[in-house]
Protein backbone atom coordinates (compact mmCIF):
# COMPACT_ATOMS: atom_id res chain seq x y z
CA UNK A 1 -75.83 115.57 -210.08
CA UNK A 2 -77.79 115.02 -213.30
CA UNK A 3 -77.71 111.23 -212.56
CA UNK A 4 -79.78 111.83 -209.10
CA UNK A 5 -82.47 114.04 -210.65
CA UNK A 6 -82.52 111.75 -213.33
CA UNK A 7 -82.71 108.73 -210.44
CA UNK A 8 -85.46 110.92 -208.22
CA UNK A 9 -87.87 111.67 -211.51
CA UNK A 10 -87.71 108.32 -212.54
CA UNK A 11 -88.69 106.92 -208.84
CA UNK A 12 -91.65 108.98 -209.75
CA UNK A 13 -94.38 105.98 -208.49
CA UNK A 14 -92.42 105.21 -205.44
CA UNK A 15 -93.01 109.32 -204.27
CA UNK A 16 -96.68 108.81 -204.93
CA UNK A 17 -97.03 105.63 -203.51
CA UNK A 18 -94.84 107.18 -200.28
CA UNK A 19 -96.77 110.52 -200.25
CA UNK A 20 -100.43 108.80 -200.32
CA UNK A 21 -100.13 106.13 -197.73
CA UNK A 22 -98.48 108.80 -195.46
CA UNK A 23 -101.68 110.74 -196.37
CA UNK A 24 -103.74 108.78 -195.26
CA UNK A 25 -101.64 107.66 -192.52
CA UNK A 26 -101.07 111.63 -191.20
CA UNK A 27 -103.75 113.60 -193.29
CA UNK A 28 -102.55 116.61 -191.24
CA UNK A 29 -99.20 117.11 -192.72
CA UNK A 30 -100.67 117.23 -196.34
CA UNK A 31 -104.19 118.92 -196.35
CA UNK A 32 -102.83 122.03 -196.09
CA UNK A 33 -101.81 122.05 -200.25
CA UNK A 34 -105.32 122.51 -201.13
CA UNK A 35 -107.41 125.26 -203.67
CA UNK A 36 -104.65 127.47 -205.22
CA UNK A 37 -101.85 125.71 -204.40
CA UNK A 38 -103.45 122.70 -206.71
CA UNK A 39 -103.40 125.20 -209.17
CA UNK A 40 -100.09 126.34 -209.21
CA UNK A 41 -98.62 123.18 -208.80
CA UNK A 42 -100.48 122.07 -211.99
CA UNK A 43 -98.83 125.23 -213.70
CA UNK A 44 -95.56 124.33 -212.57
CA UNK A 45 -96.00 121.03 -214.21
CA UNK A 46 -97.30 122.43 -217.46
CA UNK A 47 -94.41 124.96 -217.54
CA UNK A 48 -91.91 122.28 -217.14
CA UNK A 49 -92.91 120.63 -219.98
CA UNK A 50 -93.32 123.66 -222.21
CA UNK A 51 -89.60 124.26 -221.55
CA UNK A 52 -89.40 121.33 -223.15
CA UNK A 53 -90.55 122.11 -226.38
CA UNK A 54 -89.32 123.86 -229.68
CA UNK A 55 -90.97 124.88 -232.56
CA UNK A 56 -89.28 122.07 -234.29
CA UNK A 57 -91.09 119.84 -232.13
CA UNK A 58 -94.51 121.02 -233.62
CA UNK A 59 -93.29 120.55 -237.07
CA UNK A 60 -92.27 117.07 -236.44
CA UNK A 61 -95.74 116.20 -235.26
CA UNK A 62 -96.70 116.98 -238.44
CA UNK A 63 -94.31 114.29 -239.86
CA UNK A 64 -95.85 111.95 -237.81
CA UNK A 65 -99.47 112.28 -238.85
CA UNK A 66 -100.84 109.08 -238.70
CA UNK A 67 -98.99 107.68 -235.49
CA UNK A 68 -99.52 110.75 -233.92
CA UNK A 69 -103.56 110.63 -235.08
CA UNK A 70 -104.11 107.39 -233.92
CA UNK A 71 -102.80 107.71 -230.55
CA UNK A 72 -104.20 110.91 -229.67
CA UNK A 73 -107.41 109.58 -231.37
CA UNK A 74 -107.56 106.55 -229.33
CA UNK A 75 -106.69 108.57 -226.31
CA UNK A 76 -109.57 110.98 -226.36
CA UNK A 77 -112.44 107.89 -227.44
CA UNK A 78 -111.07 104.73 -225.56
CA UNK A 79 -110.51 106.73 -221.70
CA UNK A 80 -113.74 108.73 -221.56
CA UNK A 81 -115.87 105.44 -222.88
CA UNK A 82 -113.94 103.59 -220.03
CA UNK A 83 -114.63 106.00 -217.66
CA UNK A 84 -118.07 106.60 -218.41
CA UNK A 85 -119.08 103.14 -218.50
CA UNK A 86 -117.07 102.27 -215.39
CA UNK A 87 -118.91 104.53 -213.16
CA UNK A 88 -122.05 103.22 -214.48
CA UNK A 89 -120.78 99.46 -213.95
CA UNK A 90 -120.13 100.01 -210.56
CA UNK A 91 -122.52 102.56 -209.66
CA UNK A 92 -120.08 105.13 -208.20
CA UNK A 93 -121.59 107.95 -205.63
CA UNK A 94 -122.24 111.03 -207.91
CA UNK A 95 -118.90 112.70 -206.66
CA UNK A 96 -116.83 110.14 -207.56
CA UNK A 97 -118.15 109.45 -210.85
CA UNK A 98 -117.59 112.76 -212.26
CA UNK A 99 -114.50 112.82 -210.94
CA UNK A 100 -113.53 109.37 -212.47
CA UNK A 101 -115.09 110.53 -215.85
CA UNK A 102 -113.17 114.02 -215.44
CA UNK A 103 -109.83 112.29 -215.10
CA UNK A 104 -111.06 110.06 -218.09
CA UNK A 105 -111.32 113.06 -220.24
CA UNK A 106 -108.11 114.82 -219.73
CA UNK A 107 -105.21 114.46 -222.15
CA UNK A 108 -101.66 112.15 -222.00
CA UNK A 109 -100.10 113.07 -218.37
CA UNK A 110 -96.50 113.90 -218.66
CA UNK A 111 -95.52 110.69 -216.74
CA UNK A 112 -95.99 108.69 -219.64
CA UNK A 113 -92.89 110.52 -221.31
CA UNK A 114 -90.83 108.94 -218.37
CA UNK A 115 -92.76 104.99 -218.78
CA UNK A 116 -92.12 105.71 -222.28
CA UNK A 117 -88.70 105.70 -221.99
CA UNK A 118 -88.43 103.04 -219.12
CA UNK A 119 -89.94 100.81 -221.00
CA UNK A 120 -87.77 101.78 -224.04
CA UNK A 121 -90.31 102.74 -226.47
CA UNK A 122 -90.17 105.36 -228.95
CA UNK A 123 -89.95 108.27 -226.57
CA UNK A 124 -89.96 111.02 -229.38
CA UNK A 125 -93.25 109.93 -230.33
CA UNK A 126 -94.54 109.72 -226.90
CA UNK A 127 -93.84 113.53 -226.37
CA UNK A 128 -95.43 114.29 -229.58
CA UNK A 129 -98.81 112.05 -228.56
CA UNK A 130 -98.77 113.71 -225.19
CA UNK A 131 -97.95 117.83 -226.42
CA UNK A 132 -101.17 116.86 -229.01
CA UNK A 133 -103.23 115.70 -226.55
CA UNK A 134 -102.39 118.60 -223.87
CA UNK A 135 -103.01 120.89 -226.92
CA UNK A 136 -106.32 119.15 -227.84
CA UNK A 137 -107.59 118.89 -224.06
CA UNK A 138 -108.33 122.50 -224.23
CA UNK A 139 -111.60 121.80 -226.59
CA UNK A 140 -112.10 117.96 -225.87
CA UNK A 141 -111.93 117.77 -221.84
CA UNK A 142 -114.56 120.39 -221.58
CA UNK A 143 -116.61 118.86 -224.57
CA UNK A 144 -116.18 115.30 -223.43
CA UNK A 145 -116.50 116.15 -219.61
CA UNK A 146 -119.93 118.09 -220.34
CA UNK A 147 -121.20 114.84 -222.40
CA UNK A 148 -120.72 112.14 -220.13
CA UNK A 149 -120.64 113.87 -216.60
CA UNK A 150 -123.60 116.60 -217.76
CA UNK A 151 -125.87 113.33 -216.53
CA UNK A 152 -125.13 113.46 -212.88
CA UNK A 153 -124.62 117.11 -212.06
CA UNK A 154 -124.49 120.52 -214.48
CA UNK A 155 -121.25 121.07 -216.08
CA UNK A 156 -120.53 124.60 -217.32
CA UNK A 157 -118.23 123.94 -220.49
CA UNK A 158 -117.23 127.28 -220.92
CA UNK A 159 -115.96 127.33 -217.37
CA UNK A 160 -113.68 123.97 -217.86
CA UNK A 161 -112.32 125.20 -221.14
CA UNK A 162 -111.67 128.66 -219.37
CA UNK A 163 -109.70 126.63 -216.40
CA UNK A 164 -107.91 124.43 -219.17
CA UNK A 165 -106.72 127.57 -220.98
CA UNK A 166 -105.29 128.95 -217.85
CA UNK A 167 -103.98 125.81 -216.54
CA UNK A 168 -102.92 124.52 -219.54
CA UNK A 169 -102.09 126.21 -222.41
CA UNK A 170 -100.62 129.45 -220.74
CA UNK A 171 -98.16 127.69 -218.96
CA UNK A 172 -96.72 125.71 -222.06
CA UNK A 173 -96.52 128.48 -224.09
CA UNK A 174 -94.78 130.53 -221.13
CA UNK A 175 -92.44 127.88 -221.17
CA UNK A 176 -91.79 127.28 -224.87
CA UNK A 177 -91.16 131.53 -225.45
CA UNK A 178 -88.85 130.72 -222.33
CA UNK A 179 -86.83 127.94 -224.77
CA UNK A 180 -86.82 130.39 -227.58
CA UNK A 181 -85.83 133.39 -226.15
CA UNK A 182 -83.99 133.10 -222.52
CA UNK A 183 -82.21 129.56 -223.82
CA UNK A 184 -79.32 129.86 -221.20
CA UNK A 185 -81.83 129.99 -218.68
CA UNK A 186 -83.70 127.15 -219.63
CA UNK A 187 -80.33 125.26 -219.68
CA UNK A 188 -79.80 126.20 -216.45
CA UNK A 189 -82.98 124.74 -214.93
CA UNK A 190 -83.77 121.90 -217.30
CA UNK A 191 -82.08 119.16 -215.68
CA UNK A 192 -84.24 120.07 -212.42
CA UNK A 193 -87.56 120.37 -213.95
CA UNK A 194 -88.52 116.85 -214.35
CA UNK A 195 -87.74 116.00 -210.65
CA UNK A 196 -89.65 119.76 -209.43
CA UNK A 197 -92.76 118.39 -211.72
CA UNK A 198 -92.86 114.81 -210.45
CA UNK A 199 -92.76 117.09 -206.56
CA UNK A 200 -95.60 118.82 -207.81
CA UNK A 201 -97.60 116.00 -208.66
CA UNK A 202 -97.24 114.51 -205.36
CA UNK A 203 -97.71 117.32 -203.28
CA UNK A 204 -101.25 117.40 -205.19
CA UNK A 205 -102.16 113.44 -204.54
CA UNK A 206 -101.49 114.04 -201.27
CA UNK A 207 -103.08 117.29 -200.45
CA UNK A 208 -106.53 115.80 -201.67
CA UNK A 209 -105.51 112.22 -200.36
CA UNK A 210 -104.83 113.87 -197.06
CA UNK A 211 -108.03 116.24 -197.36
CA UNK A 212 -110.70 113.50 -198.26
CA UNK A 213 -108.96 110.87 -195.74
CA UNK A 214 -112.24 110.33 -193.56
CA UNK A 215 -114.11 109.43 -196.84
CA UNK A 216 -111.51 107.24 -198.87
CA UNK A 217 -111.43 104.99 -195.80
CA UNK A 218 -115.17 104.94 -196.29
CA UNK A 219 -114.88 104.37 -200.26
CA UNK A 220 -111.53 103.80 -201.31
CA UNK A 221 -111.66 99.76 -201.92
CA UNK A 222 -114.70 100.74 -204.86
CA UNK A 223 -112.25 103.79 -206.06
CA UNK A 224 -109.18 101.80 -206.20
CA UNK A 225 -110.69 98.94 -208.29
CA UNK A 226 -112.65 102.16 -210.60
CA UNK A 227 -109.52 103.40 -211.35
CA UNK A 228 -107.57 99.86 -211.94
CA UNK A 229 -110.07 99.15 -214.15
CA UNK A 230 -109.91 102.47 -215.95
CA UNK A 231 -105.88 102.47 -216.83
CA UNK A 232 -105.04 99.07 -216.91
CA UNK A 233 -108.64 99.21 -219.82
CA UNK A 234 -106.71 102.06 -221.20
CA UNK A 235 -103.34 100.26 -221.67
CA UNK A 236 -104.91 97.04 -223.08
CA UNK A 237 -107.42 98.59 -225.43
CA UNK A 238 -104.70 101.12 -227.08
CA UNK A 239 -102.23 98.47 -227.93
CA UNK A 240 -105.20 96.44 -229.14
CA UNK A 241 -106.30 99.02 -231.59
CA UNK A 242 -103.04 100.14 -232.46
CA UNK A 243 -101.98 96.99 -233.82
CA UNK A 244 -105.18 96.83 -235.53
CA UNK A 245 -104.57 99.67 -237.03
CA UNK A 246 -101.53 98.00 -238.19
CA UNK A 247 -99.06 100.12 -236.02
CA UNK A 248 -95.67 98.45 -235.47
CA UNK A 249 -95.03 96.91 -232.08
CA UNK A 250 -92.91 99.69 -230.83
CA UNK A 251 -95.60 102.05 -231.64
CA UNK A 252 -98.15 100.05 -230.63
CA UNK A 253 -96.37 99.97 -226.72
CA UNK A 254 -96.27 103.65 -227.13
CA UNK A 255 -99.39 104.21 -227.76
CA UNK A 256 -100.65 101.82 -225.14
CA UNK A 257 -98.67 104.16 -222.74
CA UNK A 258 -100.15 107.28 -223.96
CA UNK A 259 -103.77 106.07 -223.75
CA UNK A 260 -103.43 104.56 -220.21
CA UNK A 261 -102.02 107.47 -218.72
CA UNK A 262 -103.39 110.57 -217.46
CA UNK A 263 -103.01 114.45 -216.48
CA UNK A 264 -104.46 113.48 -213.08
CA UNK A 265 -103.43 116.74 -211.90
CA UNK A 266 -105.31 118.56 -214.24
CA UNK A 267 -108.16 116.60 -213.17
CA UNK A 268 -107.43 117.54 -209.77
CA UNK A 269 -106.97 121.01 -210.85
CA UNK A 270 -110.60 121.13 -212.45
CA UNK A 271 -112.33 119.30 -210.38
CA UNK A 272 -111.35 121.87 -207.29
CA UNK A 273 -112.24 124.99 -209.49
CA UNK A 274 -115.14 123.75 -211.38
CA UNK A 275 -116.76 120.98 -208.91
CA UNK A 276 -116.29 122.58 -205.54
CA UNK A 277 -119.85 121.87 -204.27
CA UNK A 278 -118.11 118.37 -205.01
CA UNK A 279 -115.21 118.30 -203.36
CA UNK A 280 -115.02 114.94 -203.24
CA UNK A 281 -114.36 114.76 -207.18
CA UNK A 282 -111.06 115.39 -206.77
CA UNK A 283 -110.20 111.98 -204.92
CA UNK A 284 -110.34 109.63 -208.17
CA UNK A 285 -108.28 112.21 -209.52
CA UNK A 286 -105.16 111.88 -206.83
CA UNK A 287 -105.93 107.98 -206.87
CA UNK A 288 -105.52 107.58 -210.27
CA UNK A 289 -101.93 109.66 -210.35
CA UNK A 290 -100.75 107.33 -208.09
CA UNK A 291 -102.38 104.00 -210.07
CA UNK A 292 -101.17 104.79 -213.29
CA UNK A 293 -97.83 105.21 -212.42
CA UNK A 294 -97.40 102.04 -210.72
CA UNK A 295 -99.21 100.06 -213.12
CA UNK A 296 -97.37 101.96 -215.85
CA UNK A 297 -94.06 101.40 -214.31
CA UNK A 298 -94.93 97.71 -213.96
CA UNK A 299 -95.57 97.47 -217.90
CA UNK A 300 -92.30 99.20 -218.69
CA UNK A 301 -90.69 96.63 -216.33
CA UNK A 302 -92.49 93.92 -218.65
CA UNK A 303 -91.70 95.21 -221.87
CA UNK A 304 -87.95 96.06 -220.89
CA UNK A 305 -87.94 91.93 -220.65
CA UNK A 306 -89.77 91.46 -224.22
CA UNK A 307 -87.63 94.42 -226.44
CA UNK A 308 -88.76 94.25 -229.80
CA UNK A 309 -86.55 92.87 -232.29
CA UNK A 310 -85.20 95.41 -234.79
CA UNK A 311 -86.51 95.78 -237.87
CA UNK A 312 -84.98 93.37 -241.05
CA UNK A 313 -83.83 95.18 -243.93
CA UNK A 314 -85.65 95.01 -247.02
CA UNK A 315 -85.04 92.15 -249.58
């Protein structure tokens, strides 16, 4: 049993890949997950991963300073940039530029724990990057968002870090007192929660795939190559300045991961509560779930054929 729910979450881009080109193919058997449901399912993602955590994994974050620092650094200065200056460079409609830079802005998605470990990188650290980010999205998404988007349309900050409280941050800490204090329940329903989250995720794409159908036939060629050109930036430019910054190589592939990938369906979930004269925001957002996740699962199929060598002993 644990082997197929292990199978299922880890065929994570094939579901997304599946669920948006029947989408678009039937929009009428998806548009109905739309406005709260968004929302939920977003919670149900963040309290999957807060069941996840322990204290202990806090306090080994803080063993990890500098690995830790640089990804989550990188994360939260090379997306945005990409995002902001793609829209620019290709002179997206309003909508779909502030949803491409609100997607930019959001922290680590949880799919990169899964490429991560596909791609045999240093999966610990890869949790630890993406609970920091998720942690540090609830000050830098609305910050960030309110920078670079403020220029097409009004962006109430307090609003977004409101939403990213209640989206995000309840939710994980919901599911971490879970861990710490009903443990045999969490044991019961951990092996399922990857798989449920990974569900959740695609029942999002596909609700706004499925609900902005009409206008992704109209624009989806320019939003496809926006958001190409936004992860595949994101997974160059963090193992660039990782090894810069004189990270190891295993390090360096995990923190490629954690920059290129995103909480798209946070994005999602924002851009429905915060942009819904612009509902049409939300489309980048369901676009890019579905691109990082095949482009990351195509690097972890790359680097499973390059593993790094281990490490010689001293002297």
């Amino acid at each position: 049993m644990h082997r197929l729910l292990a199978l299922g979450t880890n065929l994570f881009p094939v579901w997304v890949l599946l669920g948006g080109a029947l989408a678009l193919m039937h929009p009428a058997w998806f548009a109905w997950f739309r406005g709260d449901f968004i929302t939920w399912g977003l919670a149900v993602i963040m309290l999957g991963m807060g069941l996840t955590l322990t204290v202990d994994d806090f306090r080994r974050a803080l063993k990890l300073p500098r690995a830790v620092g640089i990804g989550v650094a990188a994360h939260y200065v090379i997306m945005p940039f990409l995002g902001w200056s793609i829209a620019r460079l290709l002179k997206l409609e309003t909508p779909f530029a502030v949803g491409l830079i609100l997607v930019s802005c959001c922290p680590c998605g949880t799919a990169s724990n899964v490429v991560n470990y596909l791609a045999r990188s240093n999966v610990a650290l890869s949790v630890l990057m993406t609970i920091c980010s998720t942690l540090g999205a609830i000050v830098m998404t609305p910050l960030l968002t309110k920078w670079l988007a403020g220029k097409y349309v009004p962006v109430d900050a307090l609003g977004l870090f409101l939403s990213t409280v209640k989206i995000v941050l309840a939710p994980v800490i919901g599911g971490v007192l879970l861990n710490r204090y009903a443990p045999r329940v969490v044991k019961g329903v951990l092996p399922a929660a990857p798989l449920v989250s990974v569900l959740a995720i695609t029942l999002i794409c596909t609700g706004i795939i499925g609900g902005s159908a009409k206008d992704f036939a109209r624009s989806g060629g320019v939003l496809i190559l926006a958001v190409v050109l936004l992860h595949a930036g994101g997974f160059i430019l963090g193992y660039c300045a990782s090894r810069l910054l004189r990270c190891d190589e295993l390090t360096s592939r995990t923190i490629s991961v954690e920059v290129g990938m995103q909480n798209s369906g946070l994005g999602a979930a924002l851009a429905r509560e915060q942009f819904a004269a612009l509902p049409l925001a939300a489309l980048p957002c369901a676009i890019s779930a579905t691109c990082h996740s095949v482009l990351g699962s195509l690097l972890a199929g790359l680097w499973r054929l390059r593993p790094v060598a281990p490490a010689r002993p001293p002297g």
